[in-house]
C-alpha atoms as a PDB file:
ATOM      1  CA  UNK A   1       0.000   0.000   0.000  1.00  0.00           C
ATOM      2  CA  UNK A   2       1.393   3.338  -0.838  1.00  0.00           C
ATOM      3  CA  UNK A   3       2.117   5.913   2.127  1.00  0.00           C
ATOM      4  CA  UNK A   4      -0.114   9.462   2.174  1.00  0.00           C
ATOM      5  CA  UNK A   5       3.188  11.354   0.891  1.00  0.00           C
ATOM      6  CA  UNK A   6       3.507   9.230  -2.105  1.00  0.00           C
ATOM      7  CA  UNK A   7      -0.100   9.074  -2.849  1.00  0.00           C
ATOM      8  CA  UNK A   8       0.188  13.031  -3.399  1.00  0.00           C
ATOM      9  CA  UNK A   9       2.550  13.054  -5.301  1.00  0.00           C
ATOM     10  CA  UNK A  10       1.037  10.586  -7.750  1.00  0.00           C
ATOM     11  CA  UNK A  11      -1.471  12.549  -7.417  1.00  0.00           C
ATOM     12  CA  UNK A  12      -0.064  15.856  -8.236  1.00  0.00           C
ATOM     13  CA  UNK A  13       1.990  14.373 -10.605  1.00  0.00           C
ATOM     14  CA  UNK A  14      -1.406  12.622 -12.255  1.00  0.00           C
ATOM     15  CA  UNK A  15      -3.593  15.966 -12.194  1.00  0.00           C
ATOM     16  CA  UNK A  16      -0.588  18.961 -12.467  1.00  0.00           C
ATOM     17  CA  UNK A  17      -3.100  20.996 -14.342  1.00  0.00           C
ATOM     18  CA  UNK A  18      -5.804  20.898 -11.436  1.00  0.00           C
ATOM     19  CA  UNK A  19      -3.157  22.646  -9.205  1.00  0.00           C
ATOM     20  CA  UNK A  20      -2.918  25.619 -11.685  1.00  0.00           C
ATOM     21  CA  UNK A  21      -6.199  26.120 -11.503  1.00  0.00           C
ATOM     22  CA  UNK A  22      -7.581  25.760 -15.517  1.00  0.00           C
ATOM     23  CA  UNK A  23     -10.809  28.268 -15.206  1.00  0.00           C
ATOM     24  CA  UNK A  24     -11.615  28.447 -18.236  1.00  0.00           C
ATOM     25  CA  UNK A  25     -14.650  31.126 -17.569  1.00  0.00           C
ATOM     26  CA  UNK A  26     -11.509  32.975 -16.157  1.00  0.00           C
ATOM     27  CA  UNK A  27      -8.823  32.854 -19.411  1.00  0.00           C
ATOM     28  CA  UNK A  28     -12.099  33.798 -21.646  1.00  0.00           C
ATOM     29  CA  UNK A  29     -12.649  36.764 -19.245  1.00  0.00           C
ATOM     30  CA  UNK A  30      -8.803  37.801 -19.086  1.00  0.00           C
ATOM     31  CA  UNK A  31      -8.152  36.458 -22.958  1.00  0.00           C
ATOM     32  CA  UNK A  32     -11.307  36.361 -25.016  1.00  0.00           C
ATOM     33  CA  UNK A  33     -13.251  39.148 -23.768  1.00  0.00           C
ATOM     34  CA  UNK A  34     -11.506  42.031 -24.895  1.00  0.00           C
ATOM     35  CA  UNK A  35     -12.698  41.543 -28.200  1.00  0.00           C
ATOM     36  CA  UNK A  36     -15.775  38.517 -27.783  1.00  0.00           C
ATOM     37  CA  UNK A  37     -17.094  40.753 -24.925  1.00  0.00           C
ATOM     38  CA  UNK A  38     -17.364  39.310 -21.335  1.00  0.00           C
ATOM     39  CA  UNK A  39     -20.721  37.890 -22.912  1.00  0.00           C
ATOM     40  CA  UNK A  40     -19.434  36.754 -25.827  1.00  0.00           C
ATOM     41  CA  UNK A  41     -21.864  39.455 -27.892  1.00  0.00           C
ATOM     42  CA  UNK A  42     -18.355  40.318 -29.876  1.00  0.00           C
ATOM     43  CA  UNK A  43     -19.234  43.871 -28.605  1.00  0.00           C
ATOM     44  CA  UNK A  44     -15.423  44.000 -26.766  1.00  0.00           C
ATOM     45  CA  UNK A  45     -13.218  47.151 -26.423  1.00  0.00           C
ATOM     46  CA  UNK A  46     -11.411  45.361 -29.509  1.00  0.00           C
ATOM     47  CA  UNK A  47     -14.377  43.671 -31.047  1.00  0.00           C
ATOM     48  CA  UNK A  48     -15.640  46.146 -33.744  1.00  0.00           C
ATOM     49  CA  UNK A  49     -12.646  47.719 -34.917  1.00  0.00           C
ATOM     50  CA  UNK A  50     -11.246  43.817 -35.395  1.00  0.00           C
ATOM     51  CA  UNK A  51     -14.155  42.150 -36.103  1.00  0.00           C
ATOM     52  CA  UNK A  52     -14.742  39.570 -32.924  1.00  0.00           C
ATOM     53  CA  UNK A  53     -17.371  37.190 -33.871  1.00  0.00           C
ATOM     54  CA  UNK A  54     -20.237  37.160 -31.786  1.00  0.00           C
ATOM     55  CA  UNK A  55     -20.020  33.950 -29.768  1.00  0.00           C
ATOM     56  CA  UNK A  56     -23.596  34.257 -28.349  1.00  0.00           C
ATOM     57  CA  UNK A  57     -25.085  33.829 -31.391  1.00  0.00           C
ATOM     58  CA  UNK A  58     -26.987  31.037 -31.406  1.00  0.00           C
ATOM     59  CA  UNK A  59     -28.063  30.375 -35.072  1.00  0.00           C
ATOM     60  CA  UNK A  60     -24.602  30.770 -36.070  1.00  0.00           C
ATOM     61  CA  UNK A  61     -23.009  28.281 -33.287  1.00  0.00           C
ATOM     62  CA  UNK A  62     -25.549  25.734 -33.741  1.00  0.00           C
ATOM     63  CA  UNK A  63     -23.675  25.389 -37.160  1.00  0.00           C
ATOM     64  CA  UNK A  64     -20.229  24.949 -35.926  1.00  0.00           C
ATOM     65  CA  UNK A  65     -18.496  21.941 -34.374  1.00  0.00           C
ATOM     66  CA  UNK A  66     -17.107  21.849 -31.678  1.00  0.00           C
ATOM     67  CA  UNK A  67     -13.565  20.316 -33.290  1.00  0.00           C
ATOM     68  CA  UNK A  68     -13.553  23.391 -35.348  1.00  0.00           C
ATOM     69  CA  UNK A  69     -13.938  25.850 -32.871  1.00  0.00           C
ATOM     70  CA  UNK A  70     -11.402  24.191 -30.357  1.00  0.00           C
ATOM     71  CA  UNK A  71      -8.970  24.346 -33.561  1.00  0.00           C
ATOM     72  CA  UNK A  72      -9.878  27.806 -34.264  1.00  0.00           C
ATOM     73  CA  UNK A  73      -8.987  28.637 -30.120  1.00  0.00           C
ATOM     74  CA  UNK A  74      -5.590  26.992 -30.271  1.00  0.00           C
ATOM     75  CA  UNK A  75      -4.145  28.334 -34.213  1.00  0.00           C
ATOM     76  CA  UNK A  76      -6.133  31.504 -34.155  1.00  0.00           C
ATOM     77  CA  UNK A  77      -8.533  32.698 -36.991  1.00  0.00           C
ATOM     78  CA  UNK A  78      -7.850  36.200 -38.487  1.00  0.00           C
ATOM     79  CA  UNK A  79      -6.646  39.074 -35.938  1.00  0.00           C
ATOM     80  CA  UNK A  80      -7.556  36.485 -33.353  1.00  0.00           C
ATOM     81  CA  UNK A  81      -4.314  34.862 -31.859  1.00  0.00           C
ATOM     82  CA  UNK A  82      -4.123  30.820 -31.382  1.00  0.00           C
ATOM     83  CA  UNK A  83      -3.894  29.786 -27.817  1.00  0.00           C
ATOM     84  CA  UNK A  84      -2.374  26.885 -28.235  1.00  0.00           C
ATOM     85  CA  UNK A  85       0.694  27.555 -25.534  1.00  0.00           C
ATOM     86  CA  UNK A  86      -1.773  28.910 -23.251  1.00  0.00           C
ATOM     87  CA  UNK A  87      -3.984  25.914 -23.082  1.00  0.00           C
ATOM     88  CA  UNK A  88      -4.354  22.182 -24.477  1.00  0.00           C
ATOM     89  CA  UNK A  89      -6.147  20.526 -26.472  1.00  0.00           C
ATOM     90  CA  UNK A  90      -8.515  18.795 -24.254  1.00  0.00           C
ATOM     91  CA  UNK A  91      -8.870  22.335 -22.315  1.00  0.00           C
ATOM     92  CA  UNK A  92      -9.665  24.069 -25.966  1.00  0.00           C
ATOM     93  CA  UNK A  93     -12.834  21.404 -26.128  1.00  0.00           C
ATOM     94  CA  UNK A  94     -13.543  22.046 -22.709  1.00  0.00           C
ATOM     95  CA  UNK A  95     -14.053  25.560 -23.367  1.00  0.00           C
ATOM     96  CA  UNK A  96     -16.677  25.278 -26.157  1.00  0.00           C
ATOM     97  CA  UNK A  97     -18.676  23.094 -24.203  1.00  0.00           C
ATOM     98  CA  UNK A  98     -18.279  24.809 -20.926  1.00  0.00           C
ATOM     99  CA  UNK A  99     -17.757  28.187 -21.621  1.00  0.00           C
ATOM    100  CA  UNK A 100     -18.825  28.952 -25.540  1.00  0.00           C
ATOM    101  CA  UNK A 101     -21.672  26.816 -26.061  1.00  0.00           C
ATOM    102  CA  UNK A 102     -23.741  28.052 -22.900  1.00  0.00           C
ATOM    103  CA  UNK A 103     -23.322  32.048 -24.173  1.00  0.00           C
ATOM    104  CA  UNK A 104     -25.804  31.024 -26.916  1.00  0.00           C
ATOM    105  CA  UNK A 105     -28.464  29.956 -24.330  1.00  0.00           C
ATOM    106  CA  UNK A 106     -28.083  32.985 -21.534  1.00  0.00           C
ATOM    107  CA  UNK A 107     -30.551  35.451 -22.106  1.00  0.00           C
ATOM    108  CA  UNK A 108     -29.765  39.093 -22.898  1.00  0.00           C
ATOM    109  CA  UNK A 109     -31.619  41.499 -20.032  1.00  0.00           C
END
């Protein structure tokens, strides 16, 4: 049986990523908003001028997969910059279906 010290480790070892705290609500806010908006309405101090699609759109996301959009988060698409040194893969899917695909169903006050 392993002892508590080397069952952290493992387990830090297993999950590093949970330690660093992945919010992925938070690296939209801090990356994505300036130009998406903080409601993903693409209505972002950088949005207009650059064009920052509006993410809450839902007849427009209903038509996009959600392997395209985690490859457009991590190469970038136009004046928007890839994240993909900021975030994996797995973390790119996890924020259209956590973060992306529920701006489509808030509603607008």
């Amino acid at each position: 049986m392993a002892s508590r010290p080397a069952t952290l480790l493992l387990a830090l070892l297993v999950f590093p990523r949970a330690a660093s705290a992945r919010d992925l609500k938070a690296f939209f806010q801090e990356r994505c908003a300036v130009c998406h908006g903080a409601d993903g309405s693409g209505r972002g101090q950088g949005g207009a001028p650059l064009g920052g699609r509006n993410l809450a759109e839902a007849r427009w996301l209903v038509k996009q997969a959600d392997d395209e959009l985690a490859a457009a988060i991590l190469r970038g698409r136009g004046a928007m910059p890839g994240f993909r040194r900021q975030l994996s893969e797995a973390e790119a899917r996890r924020m259209v279906a956590d973060v992306i695909r529920p701006l489509s169903v808030k509603k607008r006050p």
